[in-house]
C-alpha atoms as a PDB file:
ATOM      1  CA  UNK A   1      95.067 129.788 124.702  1.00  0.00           C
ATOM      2  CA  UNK A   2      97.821 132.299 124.235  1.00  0.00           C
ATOM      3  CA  UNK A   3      99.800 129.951 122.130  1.00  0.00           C
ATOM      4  CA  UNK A   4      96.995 129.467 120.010  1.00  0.00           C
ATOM      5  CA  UNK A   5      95.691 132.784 119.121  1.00  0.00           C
ATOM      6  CA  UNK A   6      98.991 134.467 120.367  1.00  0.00           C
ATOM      7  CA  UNK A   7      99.866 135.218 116.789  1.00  0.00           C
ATOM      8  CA  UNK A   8      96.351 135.808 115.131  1.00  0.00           C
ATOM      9  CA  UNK A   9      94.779 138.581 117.739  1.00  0.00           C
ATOM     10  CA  UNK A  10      96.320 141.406 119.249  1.00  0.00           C
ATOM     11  CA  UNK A  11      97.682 140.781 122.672  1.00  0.00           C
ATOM     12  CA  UNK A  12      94.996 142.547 124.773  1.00  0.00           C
ATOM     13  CA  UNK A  13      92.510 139.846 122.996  1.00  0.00           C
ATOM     14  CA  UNK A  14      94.372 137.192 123.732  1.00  0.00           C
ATOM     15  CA  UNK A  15      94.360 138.187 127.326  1.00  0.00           C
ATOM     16  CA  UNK A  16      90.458 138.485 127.490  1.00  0.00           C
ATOM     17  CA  UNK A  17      89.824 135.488 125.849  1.00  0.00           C
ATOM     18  CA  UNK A  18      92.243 133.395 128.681  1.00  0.00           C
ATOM     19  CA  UNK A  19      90.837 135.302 131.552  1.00  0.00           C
ATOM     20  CA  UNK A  20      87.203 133.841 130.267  1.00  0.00           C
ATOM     21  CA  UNK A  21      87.263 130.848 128.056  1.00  0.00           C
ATOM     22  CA  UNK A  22      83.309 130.983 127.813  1.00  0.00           C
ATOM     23  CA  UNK A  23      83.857 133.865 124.879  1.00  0.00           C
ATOM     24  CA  UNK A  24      85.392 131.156 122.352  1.00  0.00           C
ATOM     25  CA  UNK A  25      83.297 128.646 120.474  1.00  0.00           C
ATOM     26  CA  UNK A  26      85.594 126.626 118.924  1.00  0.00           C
ATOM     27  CA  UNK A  27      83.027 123.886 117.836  1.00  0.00           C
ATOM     28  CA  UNK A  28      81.666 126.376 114.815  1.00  0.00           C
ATOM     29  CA  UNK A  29      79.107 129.132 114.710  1.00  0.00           C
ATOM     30  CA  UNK A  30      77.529 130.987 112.057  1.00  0.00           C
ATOM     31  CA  UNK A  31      78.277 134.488 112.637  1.00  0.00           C
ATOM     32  CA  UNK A  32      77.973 138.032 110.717  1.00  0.00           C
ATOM     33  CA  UNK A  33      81.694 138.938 109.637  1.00  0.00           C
ATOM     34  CA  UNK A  34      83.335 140.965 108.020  1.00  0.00           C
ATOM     35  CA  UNK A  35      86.103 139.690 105.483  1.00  0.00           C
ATOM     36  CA  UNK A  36      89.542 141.566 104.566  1.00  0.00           C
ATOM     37  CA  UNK A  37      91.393 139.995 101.235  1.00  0.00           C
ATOM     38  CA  UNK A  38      95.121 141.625 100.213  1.00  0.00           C
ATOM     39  CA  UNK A  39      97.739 140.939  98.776  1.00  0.00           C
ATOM     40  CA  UNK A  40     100.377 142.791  96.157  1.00  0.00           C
ATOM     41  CA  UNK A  41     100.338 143.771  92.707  1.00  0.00           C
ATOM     42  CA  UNK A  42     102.464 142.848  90.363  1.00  0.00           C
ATOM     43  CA  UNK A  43     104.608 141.035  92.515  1.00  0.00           C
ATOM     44  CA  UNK A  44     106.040 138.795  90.039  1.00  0.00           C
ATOM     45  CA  UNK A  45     108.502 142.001  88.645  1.00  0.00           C
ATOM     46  CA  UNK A  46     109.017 142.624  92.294  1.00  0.00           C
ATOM     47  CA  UNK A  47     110.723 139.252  92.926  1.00  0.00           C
ATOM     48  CA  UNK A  48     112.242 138.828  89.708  1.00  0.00           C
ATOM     49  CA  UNK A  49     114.132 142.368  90.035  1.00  0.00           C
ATOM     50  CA  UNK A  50     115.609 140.924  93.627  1.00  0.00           C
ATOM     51  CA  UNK A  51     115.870 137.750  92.227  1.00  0.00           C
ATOM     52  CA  UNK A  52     119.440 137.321  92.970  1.00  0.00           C
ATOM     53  CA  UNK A  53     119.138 138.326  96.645  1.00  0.00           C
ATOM     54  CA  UNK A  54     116.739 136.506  98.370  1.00  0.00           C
ATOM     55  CA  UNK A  55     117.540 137.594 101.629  1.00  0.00           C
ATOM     56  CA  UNK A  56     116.353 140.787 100.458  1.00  0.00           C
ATOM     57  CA  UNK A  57     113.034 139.347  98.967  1.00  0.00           C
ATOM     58  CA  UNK A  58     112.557 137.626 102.079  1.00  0.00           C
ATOM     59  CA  UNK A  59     113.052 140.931 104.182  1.00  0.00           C
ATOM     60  CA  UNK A  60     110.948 142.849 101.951  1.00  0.00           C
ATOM     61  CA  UNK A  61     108.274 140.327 102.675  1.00  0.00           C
ATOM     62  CA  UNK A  62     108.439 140.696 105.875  1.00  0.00           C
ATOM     63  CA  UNK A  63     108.313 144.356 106.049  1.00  0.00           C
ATOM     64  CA  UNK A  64     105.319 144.508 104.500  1.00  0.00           C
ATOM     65  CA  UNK A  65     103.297 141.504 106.549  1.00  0.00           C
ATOM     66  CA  UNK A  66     104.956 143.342 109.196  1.00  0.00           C
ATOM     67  CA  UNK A  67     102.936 146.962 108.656  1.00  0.00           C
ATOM     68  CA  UNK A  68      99.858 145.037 107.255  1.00  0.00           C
ATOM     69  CA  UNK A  69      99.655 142.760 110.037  1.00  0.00           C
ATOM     70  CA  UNK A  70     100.025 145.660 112.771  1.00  0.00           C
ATOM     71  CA  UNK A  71      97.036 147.696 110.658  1.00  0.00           C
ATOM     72  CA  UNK A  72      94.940 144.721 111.002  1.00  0.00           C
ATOM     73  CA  UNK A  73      95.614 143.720 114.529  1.00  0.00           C
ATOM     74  CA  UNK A  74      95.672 147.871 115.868  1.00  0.00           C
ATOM     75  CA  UNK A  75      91.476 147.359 114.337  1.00  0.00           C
ATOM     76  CA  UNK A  76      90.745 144.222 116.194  1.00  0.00           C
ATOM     77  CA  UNK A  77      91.191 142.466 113.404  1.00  0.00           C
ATOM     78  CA  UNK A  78      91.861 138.651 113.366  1.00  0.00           C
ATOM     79  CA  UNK A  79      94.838 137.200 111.188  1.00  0.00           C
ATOM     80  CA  UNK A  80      93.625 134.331 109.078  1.00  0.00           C
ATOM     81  CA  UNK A  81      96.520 133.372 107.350  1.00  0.00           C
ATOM     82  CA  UNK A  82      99.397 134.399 105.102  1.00  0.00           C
ATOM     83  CA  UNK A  83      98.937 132.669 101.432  1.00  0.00           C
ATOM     84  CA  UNK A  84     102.509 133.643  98.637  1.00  0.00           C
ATOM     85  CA  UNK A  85     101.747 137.589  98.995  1.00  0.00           C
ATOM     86  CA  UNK A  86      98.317 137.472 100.464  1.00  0.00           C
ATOM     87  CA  UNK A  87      96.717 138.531 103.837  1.00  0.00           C
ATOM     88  CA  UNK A  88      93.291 137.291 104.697  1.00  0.00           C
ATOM     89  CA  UNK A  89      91.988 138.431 107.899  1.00  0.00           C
ATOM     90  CA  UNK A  90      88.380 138.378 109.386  1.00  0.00           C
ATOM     91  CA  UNK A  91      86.917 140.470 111.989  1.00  0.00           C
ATOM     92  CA  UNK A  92      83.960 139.528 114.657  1.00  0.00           C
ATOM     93  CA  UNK A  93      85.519 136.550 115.975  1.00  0.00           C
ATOM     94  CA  UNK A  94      87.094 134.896 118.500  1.00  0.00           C
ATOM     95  CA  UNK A  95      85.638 138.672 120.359  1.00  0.00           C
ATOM     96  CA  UNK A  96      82.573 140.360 119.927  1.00  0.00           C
ATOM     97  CA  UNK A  97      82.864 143.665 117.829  1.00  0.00           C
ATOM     98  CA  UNK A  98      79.464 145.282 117.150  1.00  0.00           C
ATOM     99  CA  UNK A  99      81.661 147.936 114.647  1.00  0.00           C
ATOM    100  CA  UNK A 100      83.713 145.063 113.190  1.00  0.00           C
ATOM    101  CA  UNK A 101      82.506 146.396 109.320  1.00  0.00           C
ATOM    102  CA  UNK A 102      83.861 150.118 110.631  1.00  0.00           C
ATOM    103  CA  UNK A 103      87.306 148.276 111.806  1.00  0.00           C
ATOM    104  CA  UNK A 104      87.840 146.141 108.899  1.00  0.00           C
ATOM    105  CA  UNK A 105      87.284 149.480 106.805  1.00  0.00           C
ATOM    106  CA  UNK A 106      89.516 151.929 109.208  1.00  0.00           C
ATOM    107  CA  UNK A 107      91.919 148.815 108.684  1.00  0.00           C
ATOM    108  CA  UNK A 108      92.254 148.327 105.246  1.00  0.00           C
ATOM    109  CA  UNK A 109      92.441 152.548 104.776  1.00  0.00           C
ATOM    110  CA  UNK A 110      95.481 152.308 106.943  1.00  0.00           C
ATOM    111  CA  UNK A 111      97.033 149.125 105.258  1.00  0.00           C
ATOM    112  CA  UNK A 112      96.943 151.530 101.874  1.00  0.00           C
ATOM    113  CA  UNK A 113      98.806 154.284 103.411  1.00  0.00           C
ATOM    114  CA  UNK A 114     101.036 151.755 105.056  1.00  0.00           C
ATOM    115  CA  UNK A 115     102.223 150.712 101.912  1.00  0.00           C
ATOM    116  CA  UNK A 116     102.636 154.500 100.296  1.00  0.00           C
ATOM    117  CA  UNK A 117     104.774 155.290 103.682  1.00  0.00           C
ATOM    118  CA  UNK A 118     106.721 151.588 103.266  1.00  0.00           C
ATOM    119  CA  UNK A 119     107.135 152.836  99.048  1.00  0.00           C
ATOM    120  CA  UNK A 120     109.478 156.244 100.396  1.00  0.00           C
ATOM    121  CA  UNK A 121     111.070 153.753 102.792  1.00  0.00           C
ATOM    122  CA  UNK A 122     112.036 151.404 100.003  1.00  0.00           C
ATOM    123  CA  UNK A 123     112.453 154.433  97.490  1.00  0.00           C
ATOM    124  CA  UNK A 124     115.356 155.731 100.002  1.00  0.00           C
ATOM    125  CA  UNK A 125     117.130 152.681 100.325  1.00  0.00           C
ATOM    126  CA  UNK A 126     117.060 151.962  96.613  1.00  0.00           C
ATOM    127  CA  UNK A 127     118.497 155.392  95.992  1.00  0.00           C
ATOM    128  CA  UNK A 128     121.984 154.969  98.161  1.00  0.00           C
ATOM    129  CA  UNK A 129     122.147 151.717  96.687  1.00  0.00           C
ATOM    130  CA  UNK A 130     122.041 152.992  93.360  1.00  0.00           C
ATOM    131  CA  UNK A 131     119.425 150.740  91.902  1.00  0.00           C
ATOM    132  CA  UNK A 132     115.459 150.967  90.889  1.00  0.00           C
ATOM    133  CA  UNK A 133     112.836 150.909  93.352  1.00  0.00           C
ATOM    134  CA  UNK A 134     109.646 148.988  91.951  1.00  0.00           C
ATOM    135  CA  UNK A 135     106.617 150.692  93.713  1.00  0.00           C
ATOM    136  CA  UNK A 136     104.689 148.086  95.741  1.00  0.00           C
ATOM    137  CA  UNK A 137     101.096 148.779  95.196  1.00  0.00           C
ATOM    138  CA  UNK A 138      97.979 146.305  96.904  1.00  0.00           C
ATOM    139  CA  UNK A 139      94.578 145.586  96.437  1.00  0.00           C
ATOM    140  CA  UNK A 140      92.459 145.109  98.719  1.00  0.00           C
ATOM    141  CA  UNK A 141      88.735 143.419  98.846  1.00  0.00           C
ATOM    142  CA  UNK A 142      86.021 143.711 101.688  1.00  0.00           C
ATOM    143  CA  UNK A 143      82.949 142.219 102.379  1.00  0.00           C
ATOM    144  CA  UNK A 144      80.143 141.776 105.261  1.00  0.00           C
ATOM    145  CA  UNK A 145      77.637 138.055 105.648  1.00  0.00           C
ATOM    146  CA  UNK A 146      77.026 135.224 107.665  1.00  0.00           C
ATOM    147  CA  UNK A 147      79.883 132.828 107.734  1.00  0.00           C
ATOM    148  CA  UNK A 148      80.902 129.571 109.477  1.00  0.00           C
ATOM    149  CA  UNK A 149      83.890 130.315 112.056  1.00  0.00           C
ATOM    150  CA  UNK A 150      85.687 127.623 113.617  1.00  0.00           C
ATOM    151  CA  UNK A 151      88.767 125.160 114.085  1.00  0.00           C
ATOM    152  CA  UNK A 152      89.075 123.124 110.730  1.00  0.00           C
ATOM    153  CA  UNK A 153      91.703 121.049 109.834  1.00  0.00           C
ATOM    154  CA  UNK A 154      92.421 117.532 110.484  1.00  0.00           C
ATOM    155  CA  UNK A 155      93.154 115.883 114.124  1.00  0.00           C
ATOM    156  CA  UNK A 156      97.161 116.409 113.617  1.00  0.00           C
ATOM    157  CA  UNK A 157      96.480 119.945 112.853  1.00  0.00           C
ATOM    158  CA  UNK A 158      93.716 122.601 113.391  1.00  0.00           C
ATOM    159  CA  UNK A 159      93.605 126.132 112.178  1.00  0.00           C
ATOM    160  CA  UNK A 160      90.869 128.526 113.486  1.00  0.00           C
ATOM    161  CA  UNK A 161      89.737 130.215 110.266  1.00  0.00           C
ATOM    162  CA  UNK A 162      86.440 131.299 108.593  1.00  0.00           C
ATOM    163  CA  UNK A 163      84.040 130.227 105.563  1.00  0.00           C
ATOM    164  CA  UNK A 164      81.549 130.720 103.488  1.00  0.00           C
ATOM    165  CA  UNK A 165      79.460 132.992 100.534  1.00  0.00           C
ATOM    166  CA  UNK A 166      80.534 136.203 102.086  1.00  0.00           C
ATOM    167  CA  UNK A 167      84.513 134.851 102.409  1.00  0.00           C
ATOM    168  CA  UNK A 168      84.407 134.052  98.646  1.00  0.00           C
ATOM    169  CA  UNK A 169      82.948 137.337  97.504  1.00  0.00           C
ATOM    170  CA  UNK A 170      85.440 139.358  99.437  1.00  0.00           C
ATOM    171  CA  UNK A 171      88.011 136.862  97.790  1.00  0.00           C
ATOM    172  CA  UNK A 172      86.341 138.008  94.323  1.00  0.00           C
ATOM    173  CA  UNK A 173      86.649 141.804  95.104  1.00  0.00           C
ATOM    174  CA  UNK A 174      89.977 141.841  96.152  1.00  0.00           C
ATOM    175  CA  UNK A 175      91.269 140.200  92.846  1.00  0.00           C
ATOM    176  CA  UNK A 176      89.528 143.029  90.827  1.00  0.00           C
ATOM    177  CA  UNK A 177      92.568 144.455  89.065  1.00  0.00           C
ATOM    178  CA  UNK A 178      92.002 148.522  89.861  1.00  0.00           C
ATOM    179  CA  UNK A 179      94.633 150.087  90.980  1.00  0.00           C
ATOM    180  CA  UNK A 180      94.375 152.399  94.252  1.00  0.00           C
ATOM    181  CA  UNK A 181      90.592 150.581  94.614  1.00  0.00           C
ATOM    182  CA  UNK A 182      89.050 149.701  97.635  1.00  0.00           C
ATOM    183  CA  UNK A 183      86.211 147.647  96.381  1.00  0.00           C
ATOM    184  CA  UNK A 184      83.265 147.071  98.588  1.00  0.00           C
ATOM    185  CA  UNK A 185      79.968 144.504  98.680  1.00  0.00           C
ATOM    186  CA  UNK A 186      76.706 145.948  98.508  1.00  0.00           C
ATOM    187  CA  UNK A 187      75.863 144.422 102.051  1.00  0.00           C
ATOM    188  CA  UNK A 188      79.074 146.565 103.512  1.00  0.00           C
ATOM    189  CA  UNK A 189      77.924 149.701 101.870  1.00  0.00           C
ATOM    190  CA  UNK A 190      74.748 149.466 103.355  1.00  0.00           C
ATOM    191  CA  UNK A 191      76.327 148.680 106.917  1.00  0.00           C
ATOM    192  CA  UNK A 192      79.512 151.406 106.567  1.00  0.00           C
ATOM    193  CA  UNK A 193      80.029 154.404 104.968  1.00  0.00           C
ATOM    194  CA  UNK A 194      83.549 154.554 103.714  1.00  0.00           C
ATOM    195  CA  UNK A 195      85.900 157.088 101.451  1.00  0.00           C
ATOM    196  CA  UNK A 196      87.430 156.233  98.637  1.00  0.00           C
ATOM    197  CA  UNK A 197      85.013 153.476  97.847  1.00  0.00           C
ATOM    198  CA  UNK A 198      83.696 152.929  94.249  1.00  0.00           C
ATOM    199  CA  UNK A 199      80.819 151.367  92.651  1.00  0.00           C
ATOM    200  CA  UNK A 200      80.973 147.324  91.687  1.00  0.00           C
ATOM    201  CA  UNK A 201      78.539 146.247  89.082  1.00  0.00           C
ATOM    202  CA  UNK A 202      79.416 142.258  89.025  1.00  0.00           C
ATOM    203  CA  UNK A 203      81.652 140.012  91.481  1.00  0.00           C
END
């Protein structure tokens, strides 16, 4: 159990989910989730400017996933997986969290000013090394809906993970190029109240 979810949950989940197994379903369930998609923008000039280092690239990378990951997991967050650039991360499951649409929201505020704080970090070190900083900006997309949670995979390899309508749209919001956005569904507005949001016409 702790191997398994020891590097998707935070670790006082995984300890109440292997002091009583009856909490996980890992057969599949429908629940009501909520869905966090992010990843960075305009990545491409990022690499290509530290294209000749990739040690750096690499620990860049990992600074980031690093403060991300922490956001997500400090709001009971789940981590889904890590695709190029991209977080997605689910909340609701393995754990019960009546306020999971309030957590995925506080968490995706913080993962913004995360990435403003890791920007004067990188913005120092750039300086004494006498080259350009490229601001790392994200986007972010949210959404709320019934999904299917489970294992999937194959029998030499499962991953825990989450689909469905509600995945896809949050998928859809997130790739919305506005910058400093934190676009929300229609069925999350009516469940959260959240600053900085903005009104989406069509995903």
């Amino acid at each position: 159990m702790r191997r398994a979810f020891g590097h998707h949950i935070a670790p006082e989940l995984v300890e109440q989910l292997a002091n009583d197994t009856n909490k996980l379903n890992l057969g599949g369930e429908i629940r009501q989730m909520s869905i966090l998609f992010s990843d960075v923008r305009g990545f491409t000039k990022i690499a290509e400017q530290l294209r000749g280092d990739p040690a750096s690239l690499t620990r860049l990378l990992n600074m980031y996933f690093t403060k991300m990951t922490d956001r997500i997991l400090e709001n009971g967050g789940t981590i889904d997986k890590y695709m190029g650039d991209a977080v997605m991360a689910f909340w609701n499951a393995p754990l019960d969290d009546p306020e999971h649409a309030r957590h995925c929201c506080d968490a995706a505020l913080e993962m913004l000013d995360g990435v403003a704080k890791l920007n004067v970090k990188l913005s120092d070190e750039a300086e004494q090394e006498g080259r350009t900083h490229v601001p790392m900006r994200i986007g972010i997309g949210l959404n709320t809906g019934d999904c299917l949670v489970g294992n999937f995979g194959s029998e030499h390899r499962l991953n825990y993970s989450v689909m469905g309508d509600a995945v896809n749209v949050a998928s859809r919001l997130e790739g919305q190029k506005k910058p400093m956005a934190l676009p929300l569904s229609p069925a999350r507005k009516r469940l959260i109240w959240c600053p900085n949001m903005r009104r989406s016409n069509s995903i």
